[in-house]
Protein backbone atom coordinates (compact mmCIF):
# COMPACT_ATOMS: atom_id res chain seq x y z
CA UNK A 1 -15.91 -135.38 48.12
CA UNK A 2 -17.09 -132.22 47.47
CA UNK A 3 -15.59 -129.04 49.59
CA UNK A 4 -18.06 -127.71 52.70
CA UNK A 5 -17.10 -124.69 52.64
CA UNK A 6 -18.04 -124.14 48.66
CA UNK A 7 -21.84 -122.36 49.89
CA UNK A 8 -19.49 -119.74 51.16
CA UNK A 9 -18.19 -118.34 47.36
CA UNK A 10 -21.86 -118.49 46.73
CA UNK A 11 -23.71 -114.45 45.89
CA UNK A 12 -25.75 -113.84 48.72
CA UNK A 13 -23.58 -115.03 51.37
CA UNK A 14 -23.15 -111.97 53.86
CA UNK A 15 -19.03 -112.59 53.74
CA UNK A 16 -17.90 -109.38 55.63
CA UNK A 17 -20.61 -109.32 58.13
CA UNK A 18 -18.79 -113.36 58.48
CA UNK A 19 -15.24 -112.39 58.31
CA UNK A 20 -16.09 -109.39 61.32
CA UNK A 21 -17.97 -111.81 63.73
CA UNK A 22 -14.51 -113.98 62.98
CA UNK A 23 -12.24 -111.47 63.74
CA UNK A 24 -14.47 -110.45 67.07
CA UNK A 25 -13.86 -113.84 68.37
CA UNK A 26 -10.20 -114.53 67.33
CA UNK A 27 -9.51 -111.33 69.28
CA UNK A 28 -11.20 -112.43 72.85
CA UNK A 29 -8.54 -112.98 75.36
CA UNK A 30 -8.81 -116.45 77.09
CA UNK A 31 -7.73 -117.16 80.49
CA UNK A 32 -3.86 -117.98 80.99
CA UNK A 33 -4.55 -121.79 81.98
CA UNK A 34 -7.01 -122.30 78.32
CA UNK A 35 -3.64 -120.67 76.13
CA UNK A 36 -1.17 -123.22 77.94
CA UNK A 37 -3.77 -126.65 76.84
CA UNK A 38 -5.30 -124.98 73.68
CA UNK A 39 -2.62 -123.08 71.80
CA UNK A 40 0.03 -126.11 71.50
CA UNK A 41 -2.64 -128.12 70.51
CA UNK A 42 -4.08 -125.89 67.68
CA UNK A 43 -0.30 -125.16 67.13
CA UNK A 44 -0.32 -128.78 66.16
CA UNK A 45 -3.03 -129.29 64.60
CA UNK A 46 -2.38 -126.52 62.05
CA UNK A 47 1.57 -127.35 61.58
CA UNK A 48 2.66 -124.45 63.46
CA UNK A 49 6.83 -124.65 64.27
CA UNK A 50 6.88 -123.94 68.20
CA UNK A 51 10.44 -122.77 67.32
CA UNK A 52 9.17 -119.65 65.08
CA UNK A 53 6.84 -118.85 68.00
CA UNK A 54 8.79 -116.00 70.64
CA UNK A 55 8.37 -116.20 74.03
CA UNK A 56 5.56 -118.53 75.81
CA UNK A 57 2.13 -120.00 74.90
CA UNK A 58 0.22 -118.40 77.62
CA UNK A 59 1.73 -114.99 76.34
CA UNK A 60 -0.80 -115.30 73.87
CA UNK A 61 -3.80 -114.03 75.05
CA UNK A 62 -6.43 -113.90 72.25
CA UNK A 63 -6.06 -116.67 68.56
CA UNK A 64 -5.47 -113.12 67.16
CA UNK A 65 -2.12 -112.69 68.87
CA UNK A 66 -1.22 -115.75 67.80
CA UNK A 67 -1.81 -115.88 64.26
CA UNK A 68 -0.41 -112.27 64.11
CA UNK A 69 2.85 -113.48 66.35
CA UNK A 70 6.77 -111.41 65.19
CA UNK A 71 9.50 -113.70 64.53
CA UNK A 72 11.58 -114.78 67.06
CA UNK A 73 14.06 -111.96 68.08
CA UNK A 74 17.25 -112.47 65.62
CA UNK A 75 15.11 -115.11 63.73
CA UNK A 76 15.93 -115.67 59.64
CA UNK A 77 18.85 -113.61 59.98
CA UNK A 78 19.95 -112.19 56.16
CA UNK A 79 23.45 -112.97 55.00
CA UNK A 80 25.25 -109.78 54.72
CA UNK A 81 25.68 -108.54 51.25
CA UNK A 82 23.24 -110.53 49.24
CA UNK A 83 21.93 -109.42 46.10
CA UNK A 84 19.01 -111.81 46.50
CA UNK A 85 15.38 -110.41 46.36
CA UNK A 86 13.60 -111.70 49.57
CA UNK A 87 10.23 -113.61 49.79
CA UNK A 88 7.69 -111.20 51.31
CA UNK A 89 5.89 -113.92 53.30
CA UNK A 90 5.91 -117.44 54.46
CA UNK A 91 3.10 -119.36 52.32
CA UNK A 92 2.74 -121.34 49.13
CA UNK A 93 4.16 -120.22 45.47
CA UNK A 94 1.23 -120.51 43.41
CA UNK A 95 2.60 -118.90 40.22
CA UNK A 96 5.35 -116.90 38.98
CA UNK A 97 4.85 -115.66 35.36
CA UNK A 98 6.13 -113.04 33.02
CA UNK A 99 3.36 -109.94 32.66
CA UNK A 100 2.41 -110.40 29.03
CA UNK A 101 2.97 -107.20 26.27
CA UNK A 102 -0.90 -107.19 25.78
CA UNK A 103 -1.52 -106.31 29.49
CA UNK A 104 -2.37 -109.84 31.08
CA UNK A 105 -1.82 -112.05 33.53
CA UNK A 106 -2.86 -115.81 33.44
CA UNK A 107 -3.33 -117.01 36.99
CA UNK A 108 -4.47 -120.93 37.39
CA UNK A 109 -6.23 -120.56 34.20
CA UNK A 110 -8.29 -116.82 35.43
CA UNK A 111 -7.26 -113.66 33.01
CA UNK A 112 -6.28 -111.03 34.77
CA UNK A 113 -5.55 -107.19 32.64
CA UNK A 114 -2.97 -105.46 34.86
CA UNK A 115 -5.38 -102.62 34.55
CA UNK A 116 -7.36 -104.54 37.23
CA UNK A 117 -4.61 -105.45 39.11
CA UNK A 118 -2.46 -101.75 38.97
CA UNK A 119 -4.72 -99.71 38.71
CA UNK A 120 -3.47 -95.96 37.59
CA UNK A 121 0.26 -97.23 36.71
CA UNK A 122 1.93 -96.59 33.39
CA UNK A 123 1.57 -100.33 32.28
CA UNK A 124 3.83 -99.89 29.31
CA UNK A 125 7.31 -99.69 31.25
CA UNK A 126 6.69 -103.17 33.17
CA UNK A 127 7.68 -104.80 29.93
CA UNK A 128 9.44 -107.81 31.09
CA UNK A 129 8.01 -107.75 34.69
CA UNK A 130 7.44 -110.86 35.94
CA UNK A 131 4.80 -111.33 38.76
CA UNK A 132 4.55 -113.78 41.76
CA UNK A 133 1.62 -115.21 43.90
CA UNK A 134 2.21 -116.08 47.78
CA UNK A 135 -0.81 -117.78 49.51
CA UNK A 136 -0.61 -118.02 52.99
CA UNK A 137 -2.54 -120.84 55.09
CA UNK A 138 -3.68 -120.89 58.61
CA UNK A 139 -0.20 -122.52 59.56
CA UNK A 140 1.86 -119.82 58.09
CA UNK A 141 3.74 -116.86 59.83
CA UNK A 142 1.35 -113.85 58.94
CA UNK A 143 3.92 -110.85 58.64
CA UNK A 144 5.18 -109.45 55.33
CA UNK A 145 8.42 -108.14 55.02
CA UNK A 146 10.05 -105.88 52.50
CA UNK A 147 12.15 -107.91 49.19
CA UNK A 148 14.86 -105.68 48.55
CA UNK A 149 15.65 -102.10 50.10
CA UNK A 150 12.84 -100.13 48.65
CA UNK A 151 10.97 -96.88 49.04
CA UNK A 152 7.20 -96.47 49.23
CA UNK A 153 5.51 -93.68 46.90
CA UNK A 154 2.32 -94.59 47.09
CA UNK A 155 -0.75 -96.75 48.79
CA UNK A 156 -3.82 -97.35 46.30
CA UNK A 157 -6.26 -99.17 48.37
CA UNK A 158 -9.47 -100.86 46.55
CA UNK A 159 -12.59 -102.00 48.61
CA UNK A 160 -13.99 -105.15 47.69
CA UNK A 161 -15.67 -108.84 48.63
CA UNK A 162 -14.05 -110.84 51.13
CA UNK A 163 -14.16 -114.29 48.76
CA UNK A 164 -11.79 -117.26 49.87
CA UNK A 165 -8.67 -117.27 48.61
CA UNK A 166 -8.08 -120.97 49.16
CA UNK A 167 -6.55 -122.43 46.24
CA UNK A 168 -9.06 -125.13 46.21
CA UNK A 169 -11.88 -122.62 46.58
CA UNK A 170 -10.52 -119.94 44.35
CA UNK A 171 -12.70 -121.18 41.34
CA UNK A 172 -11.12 -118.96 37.64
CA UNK A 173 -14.63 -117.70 38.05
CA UNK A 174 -14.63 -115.65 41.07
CA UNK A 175 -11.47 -113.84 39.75
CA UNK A 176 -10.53 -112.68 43.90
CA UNK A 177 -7.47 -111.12 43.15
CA UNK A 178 -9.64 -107.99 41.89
CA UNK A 179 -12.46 -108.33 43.45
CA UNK A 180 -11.57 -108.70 46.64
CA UNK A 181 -10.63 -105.95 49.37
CA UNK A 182 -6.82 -105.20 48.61
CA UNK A 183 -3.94 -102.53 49.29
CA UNK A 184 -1.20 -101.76 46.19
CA UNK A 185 2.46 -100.68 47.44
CA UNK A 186 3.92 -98.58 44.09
CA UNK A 187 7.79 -98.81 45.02
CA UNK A 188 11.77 -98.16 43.61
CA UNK A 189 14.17 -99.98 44.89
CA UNK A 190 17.81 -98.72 44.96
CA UNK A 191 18.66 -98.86 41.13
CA UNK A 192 15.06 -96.38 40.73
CA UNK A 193 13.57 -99.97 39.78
CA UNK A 194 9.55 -99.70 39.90
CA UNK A 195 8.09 -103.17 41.92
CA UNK A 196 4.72 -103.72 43.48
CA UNK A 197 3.33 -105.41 46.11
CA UNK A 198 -0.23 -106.36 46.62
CA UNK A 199 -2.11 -107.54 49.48
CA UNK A 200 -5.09 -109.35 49.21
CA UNK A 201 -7.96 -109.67 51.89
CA UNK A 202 -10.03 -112.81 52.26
CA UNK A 203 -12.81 -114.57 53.54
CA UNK A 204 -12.17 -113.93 57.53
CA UNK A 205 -9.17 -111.87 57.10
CA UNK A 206 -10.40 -108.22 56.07
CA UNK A 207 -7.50 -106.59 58.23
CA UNK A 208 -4.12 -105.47 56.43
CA UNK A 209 -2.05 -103.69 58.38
CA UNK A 210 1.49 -101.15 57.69
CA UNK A 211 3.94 -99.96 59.95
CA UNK A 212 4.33 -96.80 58.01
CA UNK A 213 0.96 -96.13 57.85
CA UNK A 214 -1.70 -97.40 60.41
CA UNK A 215 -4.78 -95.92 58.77
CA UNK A 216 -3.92 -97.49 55.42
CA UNK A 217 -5.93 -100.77 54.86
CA UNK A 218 -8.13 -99.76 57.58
CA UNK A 219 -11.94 -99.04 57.75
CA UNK A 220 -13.36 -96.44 56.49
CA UNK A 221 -12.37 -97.75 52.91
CA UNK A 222 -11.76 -95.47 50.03
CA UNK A 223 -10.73 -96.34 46.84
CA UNK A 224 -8.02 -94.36 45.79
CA UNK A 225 -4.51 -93.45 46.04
CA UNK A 226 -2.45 -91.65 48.56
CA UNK A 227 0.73 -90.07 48.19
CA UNK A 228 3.49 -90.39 50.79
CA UNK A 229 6.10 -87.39 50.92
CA UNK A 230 8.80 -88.19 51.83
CA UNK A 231 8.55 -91.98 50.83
CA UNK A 232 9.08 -94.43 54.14
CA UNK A 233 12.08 -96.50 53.41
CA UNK A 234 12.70 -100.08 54.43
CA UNK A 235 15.65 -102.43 54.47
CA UNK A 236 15.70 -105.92 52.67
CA UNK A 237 13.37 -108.15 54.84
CA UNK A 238 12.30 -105.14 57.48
CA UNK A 239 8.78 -105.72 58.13
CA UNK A 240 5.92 -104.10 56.57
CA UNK A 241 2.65 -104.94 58.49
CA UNK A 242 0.74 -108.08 59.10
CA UNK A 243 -2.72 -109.48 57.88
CA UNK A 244 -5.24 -110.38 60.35
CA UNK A 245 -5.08 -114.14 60.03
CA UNK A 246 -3.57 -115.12 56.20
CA UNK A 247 -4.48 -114.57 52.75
CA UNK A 248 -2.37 -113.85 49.59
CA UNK A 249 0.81 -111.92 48.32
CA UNK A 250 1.85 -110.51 44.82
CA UNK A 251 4.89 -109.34 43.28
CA UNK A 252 5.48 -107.58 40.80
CA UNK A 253 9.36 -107.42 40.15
CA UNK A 254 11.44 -105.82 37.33
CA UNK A 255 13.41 -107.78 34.67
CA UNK A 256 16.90 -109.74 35.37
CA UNK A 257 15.92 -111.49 38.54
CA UNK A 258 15.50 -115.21 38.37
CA UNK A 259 13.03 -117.50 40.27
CA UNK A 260 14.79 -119.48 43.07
CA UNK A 261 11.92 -121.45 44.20
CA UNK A 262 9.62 -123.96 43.05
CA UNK A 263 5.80 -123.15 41.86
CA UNK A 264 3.49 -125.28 44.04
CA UNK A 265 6.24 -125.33 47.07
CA UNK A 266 6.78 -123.38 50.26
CA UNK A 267 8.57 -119.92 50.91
CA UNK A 268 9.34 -118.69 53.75
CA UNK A 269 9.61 -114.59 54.29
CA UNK A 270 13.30 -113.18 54.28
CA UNK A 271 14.44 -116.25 52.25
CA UNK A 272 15.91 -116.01 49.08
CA UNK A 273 13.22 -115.40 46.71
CA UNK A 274 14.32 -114.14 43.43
CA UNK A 275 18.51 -113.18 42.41
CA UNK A 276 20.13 -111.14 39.72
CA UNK A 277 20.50 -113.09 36.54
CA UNK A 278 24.04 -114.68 36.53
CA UNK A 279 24.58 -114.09 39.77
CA UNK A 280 26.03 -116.70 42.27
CA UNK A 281 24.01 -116.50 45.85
CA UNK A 282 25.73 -118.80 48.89
C-alpha cells in the first residue's frame, strides 16, 4: 500500500510554509481539562513511557511542551567513571559505518562526500572515523545530550529544505541529510579528539535549539560558521538543546571506540553508545 504522505517529498510542495503552520499549532496552549483526556491518550497512541514524562499531564500546556518535555529529574543516571561514549538521543540506529579514505559515506544505499556533510573541515585527519545515524520518531524523547565531555569550537549552520526524514520516506534520491536545514557542532573531547555532531531539520520540525547558544539554529538563517571563544564545555550526557518535535542525529566519532548497539534497534540518550576498544563497561 503505497505511503500517503509520499506527495509531500514531491518539488513544489511549499514544505516550510507546512512545517511553520505545524509548529503554530503544536505550540497553542489547550485548556487544563483537554491536556488531562488528550495527552495520555496521544501518549498512547504514539508509545510514549508515562514514566519518562516529569511532573503531570495537565502541566503540559501546548503538544509543543510535550514533545519538547526534560527527563525526569535524576532520570538515566550515568555510572560514575565510565569510559563509554553516550548516545546523543533516544531514536532508531539507522547506520553506523566507517568514513571511507576517498571522502564518502554510504547511507541506505545514498552517497554522501563528507564535503557535503562537514563542510570547511580538514577531511584528511578523520581517517578511521566512523559515523552514526540516530532517527528520532514522534514517540521519542526530543533532547540531545552531549557523548563524552567535550568542548564546542564551532557552529556551521546550513539552510536548507525541510524534506521528511522518515526512513520509509527518505527515498536515496532526495539525499536529506544535505539538503535539508541542519546545524554542525566541530568538537575535542578530553584526549584533543576532533568529533561532530549534526542535527538535521525535517519536514515539521525546522526548530533546533542549544543551550549555549540560543540564536544558533534559529531564523534568520545564514550559512556559515561561527566561532565560539572560549569554547562552552559540557559533561558526558549534559544536555545540549532540543528539536522542535524529532528528526535525525549524526556522529561523527574518532577511531578505537566500538559500536555497542544494534543497527536497526533503539537507543536511548545517555546510554552506552560507543566504548574504548578492549575495554570492559559494567
Amino acid at each position: 500500500m503505497p505511503d500517503l504522505r509520499f506527495p509531500l517529498t514531491l518539488p513544489g510542495v511549499p514544505r516550510r510554509l507546512l512545517s511553520r503552520c505545524a509548529g503554530a499549532l503544536a505550540g497553542i496552549p489547550l485548556p487544563r481539562p483537554a491536556r488531562r483526556l488528550l495527552w495520555p491518550r496521544l501518549a498512547r497512541r504514539l508509545g510514549i513511557d508515562p514514566d519518562e514524562v516529569p511532573g503531570t499531564w495537565q502541566d503540559y500546556r501546548s503538544f509543543l511542551e510535550l514533545f519538547t518535555r526534560p527527563l525526569p529529574a535524576g532520570g538515566r543516571p550515568i555510572p560514575p567513571g565510565t569510559r563509554a561514549w553516550l548516545s546523543p538521543a533516544d531514536g532508531l540506529l539507522i547506520d553506523h559505518a566507517p568514513l571511507r579514505p576517498e571522502g564518502t559515506w554510504l547511507i541506505k544505499g545514498a552517497p554522501y562526500s563528507l564535503e557535503e556533510l562537514l563542510p570547511g573541515l580538514p577531511l584528511r585527519s578523520l581517517s578511521g572515523y566512523q559515523a552514526l545515524q540516530i532517527y528520532l520518531a514522534p514517540r521519542d524523547y526530543h533532547r540531545y545530550h552531549a557523548p563524552c565531555p567535550l568542548r564546542v569550537e564551532s557552529a556551521w549552520t546550513g539552510p536548507g529544505d525541510l524534506l521528511p526524514v522518515d526512513p520509509g520516506l527518505a527515498r536515496r534520491s532526495l539525499r536529506v541529510l544535505v539538503r535539508n536545514r541542519r546545524v554542525l557542532l566541530s568538537c575535542r573531547d578530553e584526549e584533543e579528539r576532533w568529533l561532530g555532531l549534526l542535527f538535521v531539520g525535517a519536514l515539521n520540525v525546522g526548530g533546533l535549539r542549544f543551550h549555549f547558544d540560543p540564536t544558533l539554529g534559529r531564523p534568520p538563517l545564514v550559512r556559515g560558521w561561527r566561532r565560539y571563544d572560549p569554547p562552552p564545555r559540557l559533561d558526558a550526557g549534559e544536555e545540549i538543546g532540543w528539536f522542535e518535535l524529532g528528526s535525525t542525529v549524526l556522529l561523527f566519532a574518532p577511531p578505537g571506540l566500538a559500536l555497542r548497539a544494534a543497527v536497526g534497534g533503539r537507543v536511548r540518550a545517555r546510554t552506552p553508545l560507543l566504548s574504548p576498544e578492549g575495554a570492559r563497561e559494567h
